[in-house]
Every structure is written in C-alpha cells, then in structure tokens.
C-alpha atoms as a PDB file:
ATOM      1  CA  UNK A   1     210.128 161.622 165.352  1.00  0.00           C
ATOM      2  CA  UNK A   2     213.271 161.386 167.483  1.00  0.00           C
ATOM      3  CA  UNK A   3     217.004 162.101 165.604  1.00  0.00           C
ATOM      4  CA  UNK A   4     217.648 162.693 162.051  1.00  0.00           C
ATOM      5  CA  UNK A   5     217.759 158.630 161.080  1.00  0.00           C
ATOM      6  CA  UNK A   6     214.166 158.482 161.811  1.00  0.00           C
ATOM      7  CA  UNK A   7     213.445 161.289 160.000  1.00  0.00           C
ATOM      8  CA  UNK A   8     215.031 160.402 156.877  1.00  0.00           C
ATOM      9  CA  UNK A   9     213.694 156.537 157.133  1.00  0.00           C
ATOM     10  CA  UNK A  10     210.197 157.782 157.240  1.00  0.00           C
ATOM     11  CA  UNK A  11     210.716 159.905 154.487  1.00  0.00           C
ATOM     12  CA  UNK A  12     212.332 157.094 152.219  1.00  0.00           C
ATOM     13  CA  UNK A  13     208.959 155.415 153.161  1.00  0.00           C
ATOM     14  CA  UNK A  14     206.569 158.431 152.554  1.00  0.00           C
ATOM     15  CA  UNK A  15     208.208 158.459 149.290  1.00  0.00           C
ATOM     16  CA  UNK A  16     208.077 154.713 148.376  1.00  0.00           C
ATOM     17  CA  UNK A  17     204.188 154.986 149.146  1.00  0.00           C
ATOM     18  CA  UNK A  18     202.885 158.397 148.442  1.00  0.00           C
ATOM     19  CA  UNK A  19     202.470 157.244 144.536  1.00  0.00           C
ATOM     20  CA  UNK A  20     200.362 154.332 145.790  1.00  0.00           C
ATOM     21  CA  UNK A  21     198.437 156.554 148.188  1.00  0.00           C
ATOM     22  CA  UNK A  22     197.658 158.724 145.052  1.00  0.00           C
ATOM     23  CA  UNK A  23     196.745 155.688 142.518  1.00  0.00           C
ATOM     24  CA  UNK A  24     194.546 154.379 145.759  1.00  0.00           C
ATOM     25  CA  UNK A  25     192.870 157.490 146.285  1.00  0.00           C
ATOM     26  CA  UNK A  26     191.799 157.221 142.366  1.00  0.00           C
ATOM     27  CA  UNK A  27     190.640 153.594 142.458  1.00  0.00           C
ATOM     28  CA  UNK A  28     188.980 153.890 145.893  1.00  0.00           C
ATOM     29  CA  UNK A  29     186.852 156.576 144.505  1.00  0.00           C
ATOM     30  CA  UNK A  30     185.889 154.975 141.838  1.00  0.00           C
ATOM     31  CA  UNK A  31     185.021 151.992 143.544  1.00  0.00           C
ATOM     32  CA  UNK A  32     183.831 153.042 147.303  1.00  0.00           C
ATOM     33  CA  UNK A  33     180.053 152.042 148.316  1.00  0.00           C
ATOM     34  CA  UNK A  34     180.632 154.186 151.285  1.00  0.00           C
ATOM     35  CA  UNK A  35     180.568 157.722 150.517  1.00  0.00           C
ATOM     36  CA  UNK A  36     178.077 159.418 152.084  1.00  0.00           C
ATOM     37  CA  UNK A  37     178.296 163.312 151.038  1.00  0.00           C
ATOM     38  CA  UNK A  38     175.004 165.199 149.360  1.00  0.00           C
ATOM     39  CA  UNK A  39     174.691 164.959 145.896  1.00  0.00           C
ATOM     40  CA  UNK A  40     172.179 165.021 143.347  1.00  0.00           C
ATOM     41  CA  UNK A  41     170.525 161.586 142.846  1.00  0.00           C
ATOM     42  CA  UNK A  42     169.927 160.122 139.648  1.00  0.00           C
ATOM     43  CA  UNK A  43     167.854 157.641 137.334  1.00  0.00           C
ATOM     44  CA  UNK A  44     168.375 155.469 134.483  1.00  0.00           C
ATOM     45  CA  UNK A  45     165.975 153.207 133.172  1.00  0.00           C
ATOM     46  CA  UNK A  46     166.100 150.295 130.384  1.00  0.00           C
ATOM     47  CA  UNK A  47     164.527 150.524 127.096  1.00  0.00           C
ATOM     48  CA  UNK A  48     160.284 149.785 127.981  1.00  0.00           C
ATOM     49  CA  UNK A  49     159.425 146.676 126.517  1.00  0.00           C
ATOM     50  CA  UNK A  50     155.460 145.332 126.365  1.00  0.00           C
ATOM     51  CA  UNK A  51     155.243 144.813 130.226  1.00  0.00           C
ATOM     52  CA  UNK A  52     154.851 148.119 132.180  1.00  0.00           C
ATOM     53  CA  UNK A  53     155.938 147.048 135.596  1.00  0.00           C
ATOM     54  CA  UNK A  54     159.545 148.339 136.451  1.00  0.00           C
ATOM     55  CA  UNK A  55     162.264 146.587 139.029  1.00  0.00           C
ATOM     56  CA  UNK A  56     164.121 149.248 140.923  1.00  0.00           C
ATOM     57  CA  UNK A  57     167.770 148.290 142.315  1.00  0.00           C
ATOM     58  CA  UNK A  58     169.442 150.908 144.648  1.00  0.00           C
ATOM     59  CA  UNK A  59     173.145 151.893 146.099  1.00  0.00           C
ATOM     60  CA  UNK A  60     173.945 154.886 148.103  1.00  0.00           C
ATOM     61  CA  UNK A  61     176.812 156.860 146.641  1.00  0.00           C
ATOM     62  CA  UNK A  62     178.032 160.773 145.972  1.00  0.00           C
ATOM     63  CA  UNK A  63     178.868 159.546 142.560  1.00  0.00           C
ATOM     64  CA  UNK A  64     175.527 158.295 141.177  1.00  0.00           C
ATOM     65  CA  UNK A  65     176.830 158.471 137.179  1.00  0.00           C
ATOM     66  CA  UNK A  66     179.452 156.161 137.881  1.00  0.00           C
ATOM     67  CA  UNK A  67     177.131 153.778 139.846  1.00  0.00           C
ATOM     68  CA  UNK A  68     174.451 153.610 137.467  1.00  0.00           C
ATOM     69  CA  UNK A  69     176.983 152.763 135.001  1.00  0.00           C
ATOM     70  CA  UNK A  70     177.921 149.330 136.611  1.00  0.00           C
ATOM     71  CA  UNK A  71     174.307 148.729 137.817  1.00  0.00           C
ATOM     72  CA  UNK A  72     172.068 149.354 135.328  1.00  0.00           C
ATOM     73  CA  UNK A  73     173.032 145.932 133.281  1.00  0.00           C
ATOM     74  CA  UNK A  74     172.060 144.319 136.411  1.00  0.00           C
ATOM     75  CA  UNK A  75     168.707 145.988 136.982  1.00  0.00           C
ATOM     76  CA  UNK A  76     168.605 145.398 132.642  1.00  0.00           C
ATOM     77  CA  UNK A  77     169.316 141.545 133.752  1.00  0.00           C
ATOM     78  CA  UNK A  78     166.716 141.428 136.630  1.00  0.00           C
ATOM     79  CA  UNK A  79     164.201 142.958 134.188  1.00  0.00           C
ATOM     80  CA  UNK A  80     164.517 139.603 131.353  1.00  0.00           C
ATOM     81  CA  UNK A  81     164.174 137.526 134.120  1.00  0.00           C
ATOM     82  CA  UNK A  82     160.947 138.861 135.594  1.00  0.00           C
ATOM     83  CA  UNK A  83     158.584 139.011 132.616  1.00  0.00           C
ATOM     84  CA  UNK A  84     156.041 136.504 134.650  1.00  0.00           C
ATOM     85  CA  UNK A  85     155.646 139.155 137.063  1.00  0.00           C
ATOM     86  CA  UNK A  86     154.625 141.888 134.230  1.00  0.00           C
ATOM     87  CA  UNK A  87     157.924 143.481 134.732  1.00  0.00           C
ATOM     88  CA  UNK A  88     159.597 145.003 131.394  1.00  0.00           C
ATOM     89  CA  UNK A  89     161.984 147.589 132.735  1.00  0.00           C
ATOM     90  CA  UNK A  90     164.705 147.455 134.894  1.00  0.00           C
ATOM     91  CA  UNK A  91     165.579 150.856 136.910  1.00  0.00           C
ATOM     92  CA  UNK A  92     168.361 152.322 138.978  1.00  0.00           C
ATOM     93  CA  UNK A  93     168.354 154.970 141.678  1.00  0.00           C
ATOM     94  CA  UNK A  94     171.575 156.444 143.447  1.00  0.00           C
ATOM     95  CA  UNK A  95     170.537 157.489 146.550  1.00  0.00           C
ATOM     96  CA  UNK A  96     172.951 161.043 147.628  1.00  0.00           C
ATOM     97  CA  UNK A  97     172.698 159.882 151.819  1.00  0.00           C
ATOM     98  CA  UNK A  98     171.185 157.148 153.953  1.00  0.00           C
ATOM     99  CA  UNK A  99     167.828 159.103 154.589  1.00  0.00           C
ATOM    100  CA  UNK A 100     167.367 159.163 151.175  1.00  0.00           C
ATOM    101  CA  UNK A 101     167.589 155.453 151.041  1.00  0.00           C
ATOM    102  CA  UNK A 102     165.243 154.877 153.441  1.00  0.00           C
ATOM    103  CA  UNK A 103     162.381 156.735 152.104  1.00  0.00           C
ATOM    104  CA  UNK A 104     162.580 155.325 148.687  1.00  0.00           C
ATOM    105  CA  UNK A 105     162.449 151.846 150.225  1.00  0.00           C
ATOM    106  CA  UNK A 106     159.649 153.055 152.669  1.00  0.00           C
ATOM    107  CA  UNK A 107     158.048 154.579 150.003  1.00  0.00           C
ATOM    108  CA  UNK A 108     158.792 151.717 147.264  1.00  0.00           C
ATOM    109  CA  UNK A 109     160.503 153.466 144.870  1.00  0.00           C
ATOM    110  CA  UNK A 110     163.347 151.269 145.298  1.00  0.00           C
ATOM    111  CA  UNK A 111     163.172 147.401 145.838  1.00  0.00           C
ATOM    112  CA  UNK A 112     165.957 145.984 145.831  1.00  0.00           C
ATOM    113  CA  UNK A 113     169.238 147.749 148.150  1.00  0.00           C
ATOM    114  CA  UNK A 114     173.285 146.727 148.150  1.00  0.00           C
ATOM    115  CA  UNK A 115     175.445 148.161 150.256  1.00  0.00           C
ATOM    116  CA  UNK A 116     178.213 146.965 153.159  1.00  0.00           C
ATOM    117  CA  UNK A 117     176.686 145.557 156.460  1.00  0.00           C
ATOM    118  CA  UNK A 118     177.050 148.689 158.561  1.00  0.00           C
ATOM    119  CA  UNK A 119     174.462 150.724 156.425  1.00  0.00           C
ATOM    120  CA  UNK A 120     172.375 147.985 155.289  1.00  0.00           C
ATOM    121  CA  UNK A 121     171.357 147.297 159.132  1.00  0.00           C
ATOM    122  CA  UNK A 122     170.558 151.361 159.822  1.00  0.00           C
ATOM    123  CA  UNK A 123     169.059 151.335 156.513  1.00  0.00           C
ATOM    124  CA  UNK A 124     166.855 148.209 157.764  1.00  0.00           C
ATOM    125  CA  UNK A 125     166.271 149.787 160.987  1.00  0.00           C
ATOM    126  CA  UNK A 126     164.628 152.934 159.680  1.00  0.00           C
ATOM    127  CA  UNK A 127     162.747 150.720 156.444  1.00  0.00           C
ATOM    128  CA  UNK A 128     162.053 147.611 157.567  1.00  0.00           C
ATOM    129  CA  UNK A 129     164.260 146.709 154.283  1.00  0.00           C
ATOM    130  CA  UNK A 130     165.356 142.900 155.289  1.00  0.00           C
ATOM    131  CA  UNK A 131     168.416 141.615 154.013  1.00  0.00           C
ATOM    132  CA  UNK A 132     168.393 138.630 151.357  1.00  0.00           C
ATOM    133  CA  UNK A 133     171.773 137.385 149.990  1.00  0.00           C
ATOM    134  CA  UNK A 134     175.760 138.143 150.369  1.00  0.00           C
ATOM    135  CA  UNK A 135     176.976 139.725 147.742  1.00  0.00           C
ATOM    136  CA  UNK A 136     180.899 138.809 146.795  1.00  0.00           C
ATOM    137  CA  UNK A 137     181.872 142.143 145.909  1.00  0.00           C
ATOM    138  CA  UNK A 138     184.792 142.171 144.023  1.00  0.00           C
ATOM    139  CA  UNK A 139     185.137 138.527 144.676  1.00  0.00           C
ATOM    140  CA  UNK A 140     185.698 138.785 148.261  1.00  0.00           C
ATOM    141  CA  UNK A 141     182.832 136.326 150.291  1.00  0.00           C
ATOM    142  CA  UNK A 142     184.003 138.823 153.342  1.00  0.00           C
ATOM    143  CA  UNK A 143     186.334 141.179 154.917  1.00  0.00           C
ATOM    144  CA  UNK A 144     187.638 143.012 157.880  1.00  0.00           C
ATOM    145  CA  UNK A 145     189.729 145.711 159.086  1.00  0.00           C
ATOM    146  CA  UNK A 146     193.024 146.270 160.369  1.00  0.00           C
ATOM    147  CA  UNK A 147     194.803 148.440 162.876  1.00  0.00           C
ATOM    148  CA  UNK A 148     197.869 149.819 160.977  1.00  0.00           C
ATOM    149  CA  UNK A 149     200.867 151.845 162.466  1.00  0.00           C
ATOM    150  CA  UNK A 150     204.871 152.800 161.344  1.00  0.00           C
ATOM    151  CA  UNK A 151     207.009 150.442 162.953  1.00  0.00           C
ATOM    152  CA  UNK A 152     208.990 153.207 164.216  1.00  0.00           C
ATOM    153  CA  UNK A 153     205.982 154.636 166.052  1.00  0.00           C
ATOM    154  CA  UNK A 154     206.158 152.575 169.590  1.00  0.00           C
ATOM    155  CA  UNK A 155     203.106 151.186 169.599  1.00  0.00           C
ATOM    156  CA  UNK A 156     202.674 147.379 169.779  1.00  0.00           C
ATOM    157  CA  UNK A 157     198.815 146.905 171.030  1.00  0.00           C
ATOM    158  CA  UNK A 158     195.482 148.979 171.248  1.00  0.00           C
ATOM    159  CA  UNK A 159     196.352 149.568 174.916  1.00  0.00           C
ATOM    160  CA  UNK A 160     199.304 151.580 173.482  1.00  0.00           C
ATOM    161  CA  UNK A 161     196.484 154.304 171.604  1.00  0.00           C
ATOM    162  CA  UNK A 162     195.422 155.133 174.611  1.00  0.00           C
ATOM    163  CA  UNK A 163     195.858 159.249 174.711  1.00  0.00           C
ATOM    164  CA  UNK A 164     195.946 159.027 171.204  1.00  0.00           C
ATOM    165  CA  UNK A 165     194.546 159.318 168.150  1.00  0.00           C
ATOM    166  CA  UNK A 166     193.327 157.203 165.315  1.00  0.00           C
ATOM    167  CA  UNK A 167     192.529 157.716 161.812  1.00  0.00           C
ATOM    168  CA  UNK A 168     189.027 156.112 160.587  1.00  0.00           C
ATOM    169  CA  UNK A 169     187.061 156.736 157.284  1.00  0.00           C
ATOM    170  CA  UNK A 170     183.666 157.820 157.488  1.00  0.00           C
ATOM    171  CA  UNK A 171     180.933 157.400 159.902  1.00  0.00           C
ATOM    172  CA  UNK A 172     178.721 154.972 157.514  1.00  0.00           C
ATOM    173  CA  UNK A 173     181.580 152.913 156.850  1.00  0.00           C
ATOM    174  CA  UNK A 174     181.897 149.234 158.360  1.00  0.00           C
ATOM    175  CA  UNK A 175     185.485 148.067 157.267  1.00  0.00           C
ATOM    176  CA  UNK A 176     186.709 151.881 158.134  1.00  0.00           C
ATOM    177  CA  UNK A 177     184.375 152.937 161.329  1.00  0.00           C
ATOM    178  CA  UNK A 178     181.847 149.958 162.391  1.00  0.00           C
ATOM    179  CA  UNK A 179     184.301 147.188 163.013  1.00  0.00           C
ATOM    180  CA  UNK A 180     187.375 149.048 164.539  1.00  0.00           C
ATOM    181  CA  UNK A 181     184.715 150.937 166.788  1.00  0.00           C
ATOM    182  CA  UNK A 182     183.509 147.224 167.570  1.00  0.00           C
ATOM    183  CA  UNK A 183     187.043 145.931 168.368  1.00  0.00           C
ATOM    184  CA  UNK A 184     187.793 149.198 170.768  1.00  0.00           C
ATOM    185  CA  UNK A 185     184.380 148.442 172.109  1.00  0.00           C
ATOM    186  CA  UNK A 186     184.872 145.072 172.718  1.00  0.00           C
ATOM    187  CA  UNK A 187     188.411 145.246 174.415  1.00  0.00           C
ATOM    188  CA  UNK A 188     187.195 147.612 177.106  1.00  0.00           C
ATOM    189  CA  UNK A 189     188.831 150.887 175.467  1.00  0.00           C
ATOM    190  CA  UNK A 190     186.698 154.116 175.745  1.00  0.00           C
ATOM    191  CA  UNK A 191     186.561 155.239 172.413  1.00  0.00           C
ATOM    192  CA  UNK A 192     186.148 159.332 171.564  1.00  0.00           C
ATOM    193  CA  UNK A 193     185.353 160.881 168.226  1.00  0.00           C
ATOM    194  CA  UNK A 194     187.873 164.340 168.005  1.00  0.00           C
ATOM    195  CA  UNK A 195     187.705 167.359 165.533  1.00  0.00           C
ATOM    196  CA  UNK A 196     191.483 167.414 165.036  1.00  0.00           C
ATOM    197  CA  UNK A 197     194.427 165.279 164.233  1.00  0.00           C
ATOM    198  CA  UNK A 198     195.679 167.183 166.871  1.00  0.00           C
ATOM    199  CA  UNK A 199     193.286 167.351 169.378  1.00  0.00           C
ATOM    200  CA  UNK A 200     194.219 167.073 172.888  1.00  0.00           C
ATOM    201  CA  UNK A 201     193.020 163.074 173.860  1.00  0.00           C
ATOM    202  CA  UNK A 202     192.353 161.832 177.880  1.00  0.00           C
ATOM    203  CA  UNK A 203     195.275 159.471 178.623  1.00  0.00           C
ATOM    204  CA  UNK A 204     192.420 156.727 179.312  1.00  0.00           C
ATOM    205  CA  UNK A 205     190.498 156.895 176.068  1.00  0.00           C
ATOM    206  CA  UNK A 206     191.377 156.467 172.649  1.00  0.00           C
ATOM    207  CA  UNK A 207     190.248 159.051 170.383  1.00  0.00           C
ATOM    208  CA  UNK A 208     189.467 159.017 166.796  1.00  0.00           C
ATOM    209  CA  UNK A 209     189.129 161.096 163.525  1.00  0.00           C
ATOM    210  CA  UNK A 210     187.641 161.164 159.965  1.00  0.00           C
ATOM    211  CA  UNK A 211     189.462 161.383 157.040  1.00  0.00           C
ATOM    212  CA  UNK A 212     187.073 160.663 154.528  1.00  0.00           C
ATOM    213  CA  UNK A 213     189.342 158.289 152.575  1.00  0.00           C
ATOM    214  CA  UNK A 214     191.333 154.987 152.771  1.00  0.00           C
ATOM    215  CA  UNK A 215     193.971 156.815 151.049  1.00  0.00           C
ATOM    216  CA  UNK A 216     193.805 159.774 153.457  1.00  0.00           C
ATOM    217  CA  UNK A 217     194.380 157.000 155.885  1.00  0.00           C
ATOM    218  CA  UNK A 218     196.974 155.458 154.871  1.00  0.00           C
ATOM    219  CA  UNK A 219     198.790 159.112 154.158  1.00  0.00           C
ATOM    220  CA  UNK A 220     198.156 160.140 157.791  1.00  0.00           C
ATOM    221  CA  UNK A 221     199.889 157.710 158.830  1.00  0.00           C
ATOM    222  CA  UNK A 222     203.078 157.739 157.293  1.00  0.00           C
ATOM    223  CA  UNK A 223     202.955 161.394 157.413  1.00  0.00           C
ATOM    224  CA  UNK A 224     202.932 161.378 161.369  1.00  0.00           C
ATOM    225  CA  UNK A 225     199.347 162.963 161.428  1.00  0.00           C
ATOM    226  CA  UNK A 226     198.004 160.864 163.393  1.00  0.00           C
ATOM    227  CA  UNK A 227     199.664 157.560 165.300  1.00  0.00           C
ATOM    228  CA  UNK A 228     197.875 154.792 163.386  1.00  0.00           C
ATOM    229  CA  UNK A 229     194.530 153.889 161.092  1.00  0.00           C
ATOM    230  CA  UNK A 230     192.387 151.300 160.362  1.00  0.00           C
ATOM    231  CA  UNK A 231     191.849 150.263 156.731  1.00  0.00           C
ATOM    232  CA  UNK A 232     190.188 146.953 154.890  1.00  0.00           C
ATOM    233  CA  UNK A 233     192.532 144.289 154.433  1.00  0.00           C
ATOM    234  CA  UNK A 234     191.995 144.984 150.976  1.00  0.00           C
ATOM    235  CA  UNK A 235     193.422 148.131 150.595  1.00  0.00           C
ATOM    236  CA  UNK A 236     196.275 146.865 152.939  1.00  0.00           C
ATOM    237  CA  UNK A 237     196.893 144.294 150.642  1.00  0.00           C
ATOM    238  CA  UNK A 238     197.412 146.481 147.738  1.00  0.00           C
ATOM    239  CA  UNK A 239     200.342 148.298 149.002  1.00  0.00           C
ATOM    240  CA  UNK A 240     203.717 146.990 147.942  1.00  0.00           C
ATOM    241  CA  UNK A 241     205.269 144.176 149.861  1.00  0.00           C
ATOM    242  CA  UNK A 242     208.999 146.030 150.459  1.00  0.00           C
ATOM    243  CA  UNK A 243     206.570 148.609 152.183  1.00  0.00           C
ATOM    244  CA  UNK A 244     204.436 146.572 154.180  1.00  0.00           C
ATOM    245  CA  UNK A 245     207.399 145.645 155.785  1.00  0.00           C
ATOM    246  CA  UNK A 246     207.291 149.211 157.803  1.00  0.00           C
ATOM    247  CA  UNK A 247     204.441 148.825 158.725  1.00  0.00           C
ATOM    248  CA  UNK A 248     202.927 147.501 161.592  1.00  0.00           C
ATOM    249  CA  UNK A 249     199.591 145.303 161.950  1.00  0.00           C
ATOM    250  CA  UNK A 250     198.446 146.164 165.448  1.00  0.00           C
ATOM    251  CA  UNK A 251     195.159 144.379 165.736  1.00  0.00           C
ATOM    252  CA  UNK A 252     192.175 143.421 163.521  1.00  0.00           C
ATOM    253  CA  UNK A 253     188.833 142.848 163.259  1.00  0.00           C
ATOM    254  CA  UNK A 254     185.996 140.572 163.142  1.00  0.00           C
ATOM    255  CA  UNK A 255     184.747 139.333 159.515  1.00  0.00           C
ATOM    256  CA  UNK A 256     181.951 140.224 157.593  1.00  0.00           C
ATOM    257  CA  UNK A 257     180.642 139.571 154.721  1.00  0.00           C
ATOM    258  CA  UNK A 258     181.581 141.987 151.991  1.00  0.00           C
ATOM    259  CA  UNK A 259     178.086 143.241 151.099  1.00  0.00           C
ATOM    260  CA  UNK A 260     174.621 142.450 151.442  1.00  0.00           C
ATOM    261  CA  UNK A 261     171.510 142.348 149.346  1.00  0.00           C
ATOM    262  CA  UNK A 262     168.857 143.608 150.652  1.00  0.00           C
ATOM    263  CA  UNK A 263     164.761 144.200 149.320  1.00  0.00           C
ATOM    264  CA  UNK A 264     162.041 146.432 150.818  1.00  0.00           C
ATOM    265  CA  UNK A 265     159.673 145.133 153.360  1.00  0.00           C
ATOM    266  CA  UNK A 266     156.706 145.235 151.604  1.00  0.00           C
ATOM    267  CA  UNK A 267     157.928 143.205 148.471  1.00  0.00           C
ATOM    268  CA  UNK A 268     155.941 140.317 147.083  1.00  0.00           C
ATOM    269  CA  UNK A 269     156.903 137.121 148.558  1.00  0.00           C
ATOM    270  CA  UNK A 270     157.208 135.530 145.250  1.00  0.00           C
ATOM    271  CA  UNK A 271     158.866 138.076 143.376  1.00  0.00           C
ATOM    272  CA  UNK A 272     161.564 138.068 146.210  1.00  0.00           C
ATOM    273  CA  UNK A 273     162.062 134.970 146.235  1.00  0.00           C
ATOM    274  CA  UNK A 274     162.518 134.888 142.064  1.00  0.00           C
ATOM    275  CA  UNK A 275     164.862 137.428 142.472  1.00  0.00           C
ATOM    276  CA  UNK A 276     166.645 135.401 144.813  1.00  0.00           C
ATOM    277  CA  UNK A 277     167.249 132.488 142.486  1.00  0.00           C
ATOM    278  CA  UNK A 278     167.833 134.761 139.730  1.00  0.00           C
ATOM    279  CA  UNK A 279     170.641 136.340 141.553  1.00  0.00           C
ATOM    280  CA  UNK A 280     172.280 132.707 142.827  1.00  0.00           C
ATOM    281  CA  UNK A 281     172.315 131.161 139.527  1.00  0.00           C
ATOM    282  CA  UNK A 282     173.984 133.889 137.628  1.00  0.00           C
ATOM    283  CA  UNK A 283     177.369 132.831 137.955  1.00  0.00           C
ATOM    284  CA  UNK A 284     175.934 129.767 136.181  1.00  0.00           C
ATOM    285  CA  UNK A 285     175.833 131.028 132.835  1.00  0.00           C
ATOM    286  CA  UNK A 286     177.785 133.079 130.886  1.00  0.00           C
ATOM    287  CA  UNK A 287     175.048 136.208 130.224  1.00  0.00           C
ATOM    288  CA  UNK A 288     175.233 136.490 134.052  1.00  0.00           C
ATOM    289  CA  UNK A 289     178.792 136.258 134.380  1.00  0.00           C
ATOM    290  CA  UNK A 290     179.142 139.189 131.760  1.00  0.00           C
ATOM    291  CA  UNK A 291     176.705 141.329 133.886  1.00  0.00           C
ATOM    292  CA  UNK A 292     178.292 140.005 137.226  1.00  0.00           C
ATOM    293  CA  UNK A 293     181.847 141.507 136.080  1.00  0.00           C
ATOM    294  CA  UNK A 294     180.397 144.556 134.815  1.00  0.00           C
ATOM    295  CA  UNK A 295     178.550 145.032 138.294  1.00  0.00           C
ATOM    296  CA  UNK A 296     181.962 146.039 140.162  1.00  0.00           C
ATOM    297  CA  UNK A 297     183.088 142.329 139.767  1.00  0.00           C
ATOM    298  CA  UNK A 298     180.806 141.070 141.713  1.00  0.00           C
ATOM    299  CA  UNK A 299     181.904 136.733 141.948  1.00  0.00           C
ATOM    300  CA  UNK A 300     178.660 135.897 142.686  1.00  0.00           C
ATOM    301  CA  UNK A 301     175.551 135.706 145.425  1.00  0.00           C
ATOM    302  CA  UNK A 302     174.945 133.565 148.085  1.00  0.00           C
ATOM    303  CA  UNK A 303     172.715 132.842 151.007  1.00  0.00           C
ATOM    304  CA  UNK A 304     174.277 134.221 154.543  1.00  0.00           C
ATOM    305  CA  UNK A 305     176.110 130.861 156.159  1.00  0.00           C
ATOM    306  CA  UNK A 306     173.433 130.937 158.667  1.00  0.00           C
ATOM    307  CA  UNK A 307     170.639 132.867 160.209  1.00  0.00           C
ATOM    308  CA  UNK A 308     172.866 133.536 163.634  1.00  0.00           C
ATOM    309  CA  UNK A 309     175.294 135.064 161.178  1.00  0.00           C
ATOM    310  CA  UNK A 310     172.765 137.474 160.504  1.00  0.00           C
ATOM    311  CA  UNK A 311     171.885 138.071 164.302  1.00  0.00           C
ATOM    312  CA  UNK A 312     175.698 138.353 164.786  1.00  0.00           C
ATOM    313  CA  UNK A 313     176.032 141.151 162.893  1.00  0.00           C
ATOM    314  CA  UNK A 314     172.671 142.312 164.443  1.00  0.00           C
ATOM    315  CA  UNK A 315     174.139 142.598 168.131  1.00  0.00           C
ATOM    316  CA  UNK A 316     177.422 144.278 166.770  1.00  0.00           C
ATOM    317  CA  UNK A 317     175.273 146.957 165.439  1.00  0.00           C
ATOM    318  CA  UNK A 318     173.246 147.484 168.498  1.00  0.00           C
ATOM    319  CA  UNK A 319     176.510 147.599 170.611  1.00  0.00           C
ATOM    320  CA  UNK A 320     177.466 150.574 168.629  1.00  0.00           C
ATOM    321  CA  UNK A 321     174.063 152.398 168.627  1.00  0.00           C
ATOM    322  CA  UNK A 322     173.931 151.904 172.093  1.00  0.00           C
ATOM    323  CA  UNK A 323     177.324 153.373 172.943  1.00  0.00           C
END
C-alpha cells in the first residue's frame, strides 16, 4: 500500500471485518459441502423395521459426524416412504473424497448423491450417477460467484489481474473454483494455478491460489495477500453493509443451481422415480418440512428448468476438463 492513509484505512477495515471473517470461518465449516480433505468415513443407519431392504443417501465431506447429523432424518424420511419397495431402513454414508464417492455409487452402496454441480458432474463422469432434482440448499434455487477486491487496490476489471494473483477455495468447489475458472476461461484470460501468494505470475496470465476457505478468502484479501478473491454471493452477502462499501465487485459469474440430487446408474426405474415424488412433495406437508429444515434448510426440490440447463452445465464442465 502506498502512504500512511492507506495503511491506516485498510487497517480500520481489517478490523471492522476480521470478527466476521472469524464467525464465517465457524459457520462455513459447519455448513460447507465442499471440503474435500481425507477423513474417516462413516455410517448411521435407522432403527430396522420388518422390511430388510435399506435406502442409502450420500454427501462428500471431511466432517462426516456433522453430516450424518442433518441427513440421517432424511434418509429416516425416504425409508417411511418406500415400504412398497421392501425398504425398512434408511442409511447414510459420508464419503472422506470424490473417489470414494464414486465407488460406492459404482458399487451400489450408495443410491442416492447431493452435492454442488461441479462435483456432481465428475462424480457422474466416473459413476454413471445421473442427476435427478435441484436441491434449494439453504433456500437458495441457485447461486454464483463473485470477483471481490479493496477499493483501494487499482483494479477495476479481470484484465487488470493480469500478472496477478487470485485467491480461490478448493479445487472441487464450483461457487469458489469451477465458475470463476469458467468466467477467466470464457473472457480469453490464461488462467495459472501458483503454489504461493507470492509467486512470481507472467504479465499475460492470471494466476491463482487455494486457500481452502471462504473465510481465508475473504482475509487474504483485506490483508493484502493476494489482490482479489472470488467467493459465493452468499458469503458476500453476509458481510456488513458499512464494509461492503470497501469493497469492490469486479466481475461475476454465471448461475447455477445451488445443488443437485443425484442417484446411481443402475437404480430401479421405479424406485427413482418414487423417490422423486417423494422428494417434490415434501415441502407439502409439515413432517417434510420438519425434515427439510433439519437437512441444512433445505426449501425444497425441484425438477432442473429444463433439460438444456442440464447440458449447460455439461459444456461448462467439459471446458474446464479440457483446459
């Protein structure tokens, strides 16, 4: 930073934010889908009844006591619904990375998979897992990502990162990796992954680094780690309004929607499609509206608005795997 009023303006600004960074670093990680470090994987199941068949619903997480916590009265719901199909017990399995995912769904031990867009479709890719509903995760139908710097920084546009370097969260995340990637993509930019917030970046490329955390993120930035970050509008929208004000929006990027459902490929056509109209019709009464709050607040499911919507987010993904 240039001259002492700079320096003291950005630290009246760290310190107006640092206590939200630290109460967002504790709700993030209680609530984030996308964490993707080992860990041991867990199991719950619901009390057996008189059927013996068992419905298996799946997340991905480094946390798997605090998932199977919100999901098992989901997979408990699922289970009363699905008594035609000799199915008395409802199951949940935290999967500790991706891989993992993908063989239980290859393998059947898991049927039905939630997650964000991003690692449903390499998930699907490796398991032939095919995706069913949208899931409005904590009631938000969709989402997307935006490009955040200080005001004092300079920049104005992407073409302005150019030589420099940008804070993202983890390489399985869509709001936090996926999408910005996408937007650099898309505007012609040459994007390159670096090792270290200061890590030397070509004048025509724009680099970028992993930090793990939306809260990381947003402290980077407002510490002068790195020159901007790319968050969910979410998390943007939970910082205070008198500090939003330093901050500046520099792009964002396409929508998505918040979550998907998806089911293994081999499933039974009928008892997919039951599980489909179980799922829409929850919000109808108000036993599913209990288990939809207690399942991360989920609003509700719904179909995708359309089948290109799907194929939308199909070529996105492909124009990252092929980079």
């Amino acid at each position: 930073m240039i001259g002492s009023i700079l320096v003291e303006r950005k630290n009246t600004i760290f310190s107006q934010l640092i206590g939200r960074v630290v109460l967002l670093g504790a709700c993030l990680s209680l609530i984030s889908c996308q964490s993707r470090s080992t860990s041991v994987s867990e199991t719950i199941a619901s009390p057996t009844t008189q059927s013996t068949e068992v419905i298996v619903i799946g997340d991905i997480s480094s946390n798997p006591a605090k998932k199977i916590t919100r999901y098992q009265p989901m997979a408990d719901y699922l289970a009363n619904n699905l008594s035609e199909f000799g199915i008395g017990r409802g199951e949940v399995k935290i999967a500790p990375s991706l891989n993992t995912m993908v063989d239980w769904l290859k393998s059947g031990k898991v049927d039905v998979y939630f997650d964000s867009p991003y690692p449903a479709m390499i998930v699907s890719d490796r398991s032939g897992s095919k995706p069913l509903l949208r899931r409005w995760k904590g009631g938000q139908a969709e989402y997307y990502g935006v490009f955040l710097t200080m005001n004092d920084s300079g920049l104005e546009t992407l073409s302005d990162l150019q030589g420099k370097t940008v804070a993202f969260d983890d390489p399985y995340s869509t709001s936090g990796y996926f999408l910005p990637l996408v937007k650099l993509v898309e505007s012609g930019f040459q994007a390159v992954e670096t090792k270290s917030d200061n890590a030397s970046v070509a004048a025509n490329r724009i680099g970028y680094i992993f930090t793990g955390d939306d809260a990381n993120i947003i402290q980077w930035i407002i510490s002068g780690k790195v020159e901007a970050g790319v968050v969910d509008i979410e998390t943007f929208a939970e910082i205070p309004s008198e500090s939003r004000k330093e901050i500046t929006l520099l792009a964002k990027t396409k929508t998505v929607p918040r979550q998907m459902v998806s089911v293994r490929q081999d499933l039974d056509t009928e008892l997919r499609e039951k599980i489909k109209t179980i799922l829409i019709n929850m919000e109808q009464t108000e036993a599913g509206k209990e288990v939809l709050n207690k399942f991360e607040k989920t609003a509700k499911f719904d179909d995708f608005p359309t089948e290109q919507s799907i194929e939308e987010l199909r070529q996105l993904y492909e124009l990252i795997t092929e980079k």
